[in-house]
N, C-alpha and C. Protein backbone atom coordinates (compact mmCIF):
# COMPACT_ATOMS: atom_id res chain seq x y z
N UNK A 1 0.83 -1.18 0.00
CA UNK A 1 0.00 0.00 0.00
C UNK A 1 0.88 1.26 0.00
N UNK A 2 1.94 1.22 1.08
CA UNK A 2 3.11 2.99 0.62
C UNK A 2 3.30 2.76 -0.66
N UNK A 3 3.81 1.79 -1.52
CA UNK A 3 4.38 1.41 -2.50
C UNK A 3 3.78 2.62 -3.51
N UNK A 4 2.52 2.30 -3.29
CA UNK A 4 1.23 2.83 -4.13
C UNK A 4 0.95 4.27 -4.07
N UNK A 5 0.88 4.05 -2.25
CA UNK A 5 1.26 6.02 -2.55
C UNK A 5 2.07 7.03 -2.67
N UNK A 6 3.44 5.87 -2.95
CA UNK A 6 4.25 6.89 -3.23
C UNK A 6 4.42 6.85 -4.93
N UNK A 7 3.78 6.19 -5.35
CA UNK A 7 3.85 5.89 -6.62
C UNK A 7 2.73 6.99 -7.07
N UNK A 8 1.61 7.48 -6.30
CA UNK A 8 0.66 8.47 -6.21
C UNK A 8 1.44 9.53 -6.37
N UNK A 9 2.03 9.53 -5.46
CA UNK A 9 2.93 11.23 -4.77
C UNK A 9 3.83 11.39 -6.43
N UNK A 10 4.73 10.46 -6.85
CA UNK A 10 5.32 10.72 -8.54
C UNK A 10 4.54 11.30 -8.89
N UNK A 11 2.92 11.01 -9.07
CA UNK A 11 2.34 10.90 -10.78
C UNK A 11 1.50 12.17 -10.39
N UNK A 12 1.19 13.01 -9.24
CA UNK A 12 0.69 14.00 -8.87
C UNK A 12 1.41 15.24 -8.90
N UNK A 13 3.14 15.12 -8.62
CA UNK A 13 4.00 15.75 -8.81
C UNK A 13 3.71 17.11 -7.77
N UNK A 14 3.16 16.90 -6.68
CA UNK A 14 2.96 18.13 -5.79
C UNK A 14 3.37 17.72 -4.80
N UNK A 15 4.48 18.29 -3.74
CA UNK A 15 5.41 18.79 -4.67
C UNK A 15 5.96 18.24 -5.76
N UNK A 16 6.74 18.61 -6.77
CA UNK A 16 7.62 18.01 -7.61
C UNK A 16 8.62 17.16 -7.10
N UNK A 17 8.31 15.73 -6.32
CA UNK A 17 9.76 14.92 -5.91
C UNK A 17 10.06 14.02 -6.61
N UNK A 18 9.88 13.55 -7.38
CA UNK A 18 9.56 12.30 -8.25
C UNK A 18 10.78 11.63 -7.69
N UNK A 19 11.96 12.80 -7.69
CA UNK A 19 13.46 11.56 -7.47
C UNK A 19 13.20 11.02 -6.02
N UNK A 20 12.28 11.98 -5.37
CA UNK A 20 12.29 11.56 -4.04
C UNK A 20 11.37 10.52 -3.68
N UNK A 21 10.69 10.17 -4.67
CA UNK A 21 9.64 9.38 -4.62
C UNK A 21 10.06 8.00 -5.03
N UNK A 22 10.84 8.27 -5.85
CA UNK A 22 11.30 6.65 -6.77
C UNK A 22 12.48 6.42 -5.41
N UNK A 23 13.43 7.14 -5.07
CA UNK A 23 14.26 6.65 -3.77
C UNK A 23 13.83 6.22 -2.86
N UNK A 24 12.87 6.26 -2.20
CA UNK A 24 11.83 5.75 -1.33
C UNK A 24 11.44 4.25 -1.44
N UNK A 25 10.69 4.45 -2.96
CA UNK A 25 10.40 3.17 -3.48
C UNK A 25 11.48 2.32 -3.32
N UNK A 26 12.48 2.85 -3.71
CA UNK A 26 13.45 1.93 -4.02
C UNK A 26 13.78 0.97 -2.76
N UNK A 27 14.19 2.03 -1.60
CA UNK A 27 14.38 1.76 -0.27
C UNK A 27 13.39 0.83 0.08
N UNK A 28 11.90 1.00 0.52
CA UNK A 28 11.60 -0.03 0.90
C UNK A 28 11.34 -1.25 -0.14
N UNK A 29 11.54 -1.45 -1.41
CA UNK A 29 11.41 -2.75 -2.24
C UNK A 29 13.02 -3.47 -1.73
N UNK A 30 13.73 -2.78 -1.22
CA UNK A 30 14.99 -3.31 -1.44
C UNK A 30 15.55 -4.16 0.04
N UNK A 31 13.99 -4.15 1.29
CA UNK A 31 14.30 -4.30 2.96
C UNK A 31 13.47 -5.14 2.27
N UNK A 32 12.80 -5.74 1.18
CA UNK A 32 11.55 -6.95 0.87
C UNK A 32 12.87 -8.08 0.82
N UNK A 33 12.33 -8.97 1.46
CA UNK A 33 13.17 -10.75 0.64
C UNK A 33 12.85 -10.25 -1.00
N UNK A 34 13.67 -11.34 -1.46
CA UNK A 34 13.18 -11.19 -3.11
C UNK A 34 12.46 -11.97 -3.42
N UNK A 35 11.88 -12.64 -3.01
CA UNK A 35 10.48 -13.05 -3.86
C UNK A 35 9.25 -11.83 -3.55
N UNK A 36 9.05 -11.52 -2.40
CA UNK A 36 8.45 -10.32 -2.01
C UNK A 36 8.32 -8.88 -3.06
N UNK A 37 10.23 -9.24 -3.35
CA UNK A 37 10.46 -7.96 -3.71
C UNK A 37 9.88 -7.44 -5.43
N UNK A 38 10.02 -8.94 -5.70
CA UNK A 38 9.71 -9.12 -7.40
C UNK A 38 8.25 -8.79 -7.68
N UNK A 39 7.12 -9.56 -6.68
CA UNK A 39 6.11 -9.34 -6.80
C UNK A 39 5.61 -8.11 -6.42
N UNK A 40 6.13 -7.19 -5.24
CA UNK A 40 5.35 -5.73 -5.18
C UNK A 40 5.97 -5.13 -6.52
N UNK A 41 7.15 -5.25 -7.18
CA UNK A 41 7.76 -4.20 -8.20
C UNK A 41 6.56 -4.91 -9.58
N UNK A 42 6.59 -5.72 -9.62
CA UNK A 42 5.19 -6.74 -10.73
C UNK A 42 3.81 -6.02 -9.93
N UNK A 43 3.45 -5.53 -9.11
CA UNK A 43 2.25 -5.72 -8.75
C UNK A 43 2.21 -3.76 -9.05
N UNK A 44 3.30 -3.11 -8.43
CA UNK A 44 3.13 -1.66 -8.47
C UNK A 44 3.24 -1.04 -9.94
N UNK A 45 3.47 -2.05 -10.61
CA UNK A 45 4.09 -1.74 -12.40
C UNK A 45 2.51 -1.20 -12.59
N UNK A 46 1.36 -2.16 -12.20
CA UNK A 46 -0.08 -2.81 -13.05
C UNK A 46 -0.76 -1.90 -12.23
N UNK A 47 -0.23 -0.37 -11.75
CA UNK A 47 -1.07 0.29 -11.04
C UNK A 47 -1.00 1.62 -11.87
N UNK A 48 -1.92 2.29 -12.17
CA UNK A 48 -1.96 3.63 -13.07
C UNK A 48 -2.59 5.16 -12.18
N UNK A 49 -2.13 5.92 -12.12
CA UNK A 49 -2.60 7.06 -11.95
C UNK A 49 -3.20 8.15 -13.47
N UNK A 50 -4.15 8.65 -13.64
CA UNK A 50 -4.75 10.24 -14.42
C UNK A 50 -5.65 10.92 -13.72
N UNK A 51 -4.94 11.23 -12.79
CA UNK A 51 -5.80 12.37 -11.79
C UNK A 51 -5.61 13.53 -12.11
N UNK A 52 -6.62 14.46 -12.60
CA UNK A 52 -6.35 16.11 -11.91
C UNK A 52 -6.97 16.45 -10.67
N UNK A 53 -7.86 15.64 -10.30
CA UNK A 53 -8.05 16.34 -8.85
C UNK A 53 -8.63 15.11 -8.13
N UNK A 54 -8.54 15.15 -6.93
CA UNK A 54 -9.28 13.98 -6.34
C UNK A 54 -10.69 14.43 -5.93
N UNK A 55 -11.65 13.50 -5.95
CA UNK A 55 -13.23 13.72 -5.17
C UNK A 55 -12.88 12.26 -4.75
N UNK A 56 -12.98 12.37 -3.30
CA UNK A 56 -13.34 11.20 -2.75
C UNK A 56 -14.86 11.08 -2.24
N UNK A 57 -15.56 12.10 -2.46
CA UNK A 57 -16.57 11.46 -2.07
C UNK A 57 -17.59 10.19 -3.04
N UNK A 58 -18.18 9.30 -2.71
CA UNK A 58 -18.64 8.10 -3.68
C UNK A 58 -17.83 7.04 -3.76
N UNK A 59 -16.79 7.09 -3.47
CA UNK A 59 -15.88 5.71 -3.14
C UNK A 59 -16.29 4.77 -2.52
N UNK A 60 -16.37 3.53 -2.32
CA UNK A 60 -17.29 2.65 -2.12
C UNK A 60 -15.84 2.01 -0.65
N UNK A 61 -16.60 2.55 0.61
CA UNK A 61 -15.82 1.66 1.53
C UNK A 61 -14.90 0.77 1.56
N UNK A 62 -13.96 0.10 1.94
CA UNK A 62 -13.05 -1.15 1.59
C UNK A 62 -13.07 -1.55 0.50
N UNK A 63 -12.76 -0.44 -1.11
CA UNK A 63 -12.56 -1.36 -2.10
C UNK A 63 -11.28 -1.59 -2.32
N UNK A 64 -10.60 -1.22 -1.74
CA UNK A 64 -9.58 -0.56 -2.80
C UNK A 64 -8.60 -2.46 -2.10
N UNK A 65 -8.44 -2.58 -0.92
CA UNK A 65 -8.25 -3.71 -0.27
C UNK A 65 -7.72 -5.03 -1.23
N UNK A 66 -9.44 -5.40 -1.36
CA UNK A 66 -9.57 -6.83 -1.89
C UNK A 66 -8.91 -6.70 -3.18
N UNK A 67 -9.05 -5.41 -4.04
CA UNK A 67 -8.42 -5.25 -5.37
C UNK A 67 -6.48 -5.24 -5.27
N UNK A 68 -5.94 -4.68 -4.39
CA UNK A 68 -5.09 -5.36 -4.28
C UNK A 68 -4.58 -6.52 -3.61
N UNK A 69 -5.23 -6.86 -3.00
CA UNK A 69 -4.63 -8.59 -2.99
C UNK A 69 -5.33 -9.06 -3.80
N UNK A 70 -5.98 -9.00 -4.59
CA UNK A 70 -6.19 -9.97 -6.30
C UNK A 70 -4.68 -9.74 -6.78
N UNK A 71 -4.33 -8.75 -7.62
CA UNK A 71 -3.72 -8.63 -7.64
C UNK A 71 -1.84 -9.09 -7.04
N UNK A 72 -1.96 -8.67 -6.00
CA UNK A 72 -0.80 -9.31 -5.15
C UNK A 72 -0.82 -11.11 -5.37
N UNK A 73 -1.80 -11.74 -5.45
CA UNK A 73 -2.23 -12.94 -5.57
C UNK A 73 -2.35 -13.20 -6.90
N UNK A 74 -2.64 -12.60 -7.86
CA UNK A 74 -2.82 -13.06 -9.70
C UNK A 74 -3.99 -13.76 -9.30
N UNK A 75 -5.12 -13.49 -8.47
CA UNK A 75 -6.26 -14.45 -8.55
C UNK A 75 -7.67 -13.60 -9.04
N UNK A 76 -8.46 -13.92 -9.82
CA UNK A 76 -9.44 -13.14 -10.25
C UNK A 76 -10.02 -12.64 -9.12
N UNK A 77 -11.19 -11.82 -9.15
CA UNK A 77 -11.83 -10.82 -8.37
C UNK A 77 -13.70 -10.87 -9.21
N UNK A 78 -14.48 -11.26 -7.97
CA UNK A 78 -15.54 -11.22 -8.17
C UNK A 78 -16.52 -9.87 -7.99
N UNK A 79 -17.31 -9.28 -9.25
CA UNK A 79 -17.78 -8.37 -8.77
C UNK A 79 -19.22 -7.88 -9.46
N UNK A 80 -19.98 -7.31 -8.28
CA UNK A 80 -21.55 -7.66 -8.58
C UNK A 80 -21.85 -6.35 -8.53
N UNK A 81 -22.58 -5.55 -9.15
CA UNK A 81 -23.35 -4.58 -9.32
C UNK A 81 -24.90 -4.55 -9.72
N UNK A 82 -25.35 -3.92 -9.97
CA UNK A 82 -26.85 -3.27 -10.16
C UNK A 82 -27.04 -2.68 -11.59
N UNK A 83 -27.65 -3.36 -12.15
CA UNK A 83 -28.27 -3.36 -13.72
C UNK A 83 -29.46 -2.88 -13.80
N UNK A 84 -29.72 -1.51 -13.79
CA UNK A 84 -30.92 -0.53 -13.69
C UNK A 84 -31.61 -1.03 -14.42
N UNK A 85 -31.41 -1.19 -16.12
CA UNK A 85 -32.19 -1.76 -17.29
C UNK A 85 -32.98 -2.69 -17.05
N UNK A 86 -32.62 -3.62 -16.53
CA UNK A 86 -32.74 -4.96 -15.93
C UNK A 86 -33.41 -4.82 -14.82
N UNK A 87 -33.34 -4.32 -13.59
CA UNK A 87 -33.83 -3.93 -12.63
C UNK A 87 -33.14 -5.22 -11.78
N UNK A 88 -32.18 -5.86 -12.37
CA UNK A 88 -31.15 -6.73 -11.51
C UNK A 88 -29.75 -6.61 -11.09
N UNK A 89 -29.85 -7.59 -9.90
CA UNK A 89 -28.26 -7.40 -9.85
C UNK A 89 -27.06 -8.67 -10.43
N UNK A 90 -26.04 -8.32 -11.19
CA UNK A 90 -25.59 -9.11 -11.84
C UNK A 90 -23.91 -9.32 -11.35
N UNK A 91 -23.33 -10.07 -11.37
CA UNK A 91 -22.13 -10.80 -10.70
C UNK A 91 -20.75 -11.30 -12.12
N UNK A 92 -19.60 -11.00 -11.87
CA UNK A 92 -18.86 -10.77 -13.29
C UNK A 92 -17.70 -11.28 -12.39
N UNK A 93 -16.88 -12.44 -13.19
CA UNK A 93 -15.55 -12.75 -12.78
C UNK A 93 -14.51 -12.37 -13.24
N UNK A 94 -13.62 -11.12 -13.10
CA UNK A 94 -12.64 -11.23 -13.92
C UNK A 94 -11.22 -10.98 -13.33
N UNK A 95 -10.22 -11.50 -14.22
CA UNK A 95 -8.97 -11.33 -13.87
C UNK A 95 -8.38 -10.10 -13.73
N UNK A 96 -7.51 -9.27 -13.08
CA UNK A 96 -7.14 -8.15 -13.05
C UNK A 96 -5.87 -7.98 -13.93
N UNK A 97 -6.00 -7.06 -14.68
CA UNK A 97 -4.58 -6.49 -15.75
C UNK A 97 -4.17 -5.25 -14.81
N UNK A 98 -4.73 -4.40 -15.20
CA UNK A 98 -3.93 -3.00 -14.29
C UNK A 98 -5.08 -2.50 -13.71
N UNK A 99 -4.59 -1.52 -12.65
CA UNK A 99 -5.42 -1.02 -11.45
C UNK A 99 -5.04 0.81 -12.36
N UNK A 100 -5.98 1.26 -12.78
CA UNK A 100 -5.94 2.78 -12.87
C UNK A 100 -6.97 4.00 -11.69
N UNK A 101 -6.69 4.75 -11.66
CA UNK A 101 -7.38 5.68 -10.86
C UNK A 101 -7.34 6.54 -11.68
N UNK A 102 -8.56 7.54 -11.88
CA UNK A 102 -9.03 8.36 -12.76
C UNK A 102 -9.54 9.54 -12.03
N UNK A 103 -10.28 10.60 -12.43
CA UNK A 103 -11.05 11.58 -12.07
C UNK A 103 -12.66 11.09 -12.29
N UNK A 104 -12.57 10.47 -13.11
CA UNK A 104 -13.68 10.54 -13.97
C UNK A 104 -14.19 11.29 -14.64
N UNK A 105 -13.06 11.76 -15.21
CA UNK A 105 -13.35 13.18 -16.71
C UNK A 105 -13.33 12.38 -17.91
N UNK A 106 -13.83 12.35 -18.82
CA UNK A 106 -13.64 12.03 -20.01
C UNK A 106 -12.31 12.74 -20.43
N UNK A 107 -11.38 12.32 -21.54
CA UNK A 107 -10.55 13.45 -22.19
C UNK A 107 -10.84 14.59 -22.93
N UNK A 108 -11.98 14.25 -23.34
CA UNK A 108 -12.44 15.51 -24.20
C UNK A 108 -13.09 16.68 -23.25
N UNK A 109 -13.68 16.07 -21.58
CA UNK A 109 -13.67 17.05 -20.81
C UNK A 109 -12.58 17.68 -20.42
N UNK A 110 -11.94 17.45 -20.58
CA UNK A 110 -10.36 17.89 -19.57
C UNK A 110 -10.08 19.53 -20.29
């Protein structure tokens, strides 16, 4: 999880530390055993930041959790939502590729 936010703190660039950010990283991947170490540097690769601003409000309690240990684990992730059309709720298995965080702007809003 620091891994992540310092991998945040790079891609936000406020302040501008990036070197200070990747030294960090470096430091604690480098106190991991190496099998440890291989998998957070594999696991923090498959994580994306395009933020201009954060709204946290609407975030859905303890998600963020289970999505990384899928991840940390390479094991799919089950996930059920609400199908208005339908007036059901529907359940989807899938494997995780990369973890992005967004604004939720379109690009053409930006």
């Amino acid at each position: 999880m620091l891994l992540m936010v310092l991998k945040a703190g790079e891609e936000f660039r406020i302040p501008n530390m990036a070197t200070d950010y990747n030294l960090l990283s470096s430091k604690l991947l480098n106190v991991m055993p190496d099998e440890e170490r291989q998998k957070a540097a594999q696991v923090i690769s498959h994580i994306n930041f395009d933020i201009l601003r954060i709204i946290p409000k609407g975030y859905a309690d303890d998600v963020l959790k289970p999505i990384l240990e899928a991840l940390w684990k390479s094991s799919d992730l089950q996930l059920s939502y609400y199908h208005p059309e339908r007036n059901t709720t529907e359940s989807r298995r899938f494997s995780l590729i990369e973890l992005q965080f967004g604004d939720g702007l379109q690009d053409h809003q930006r």
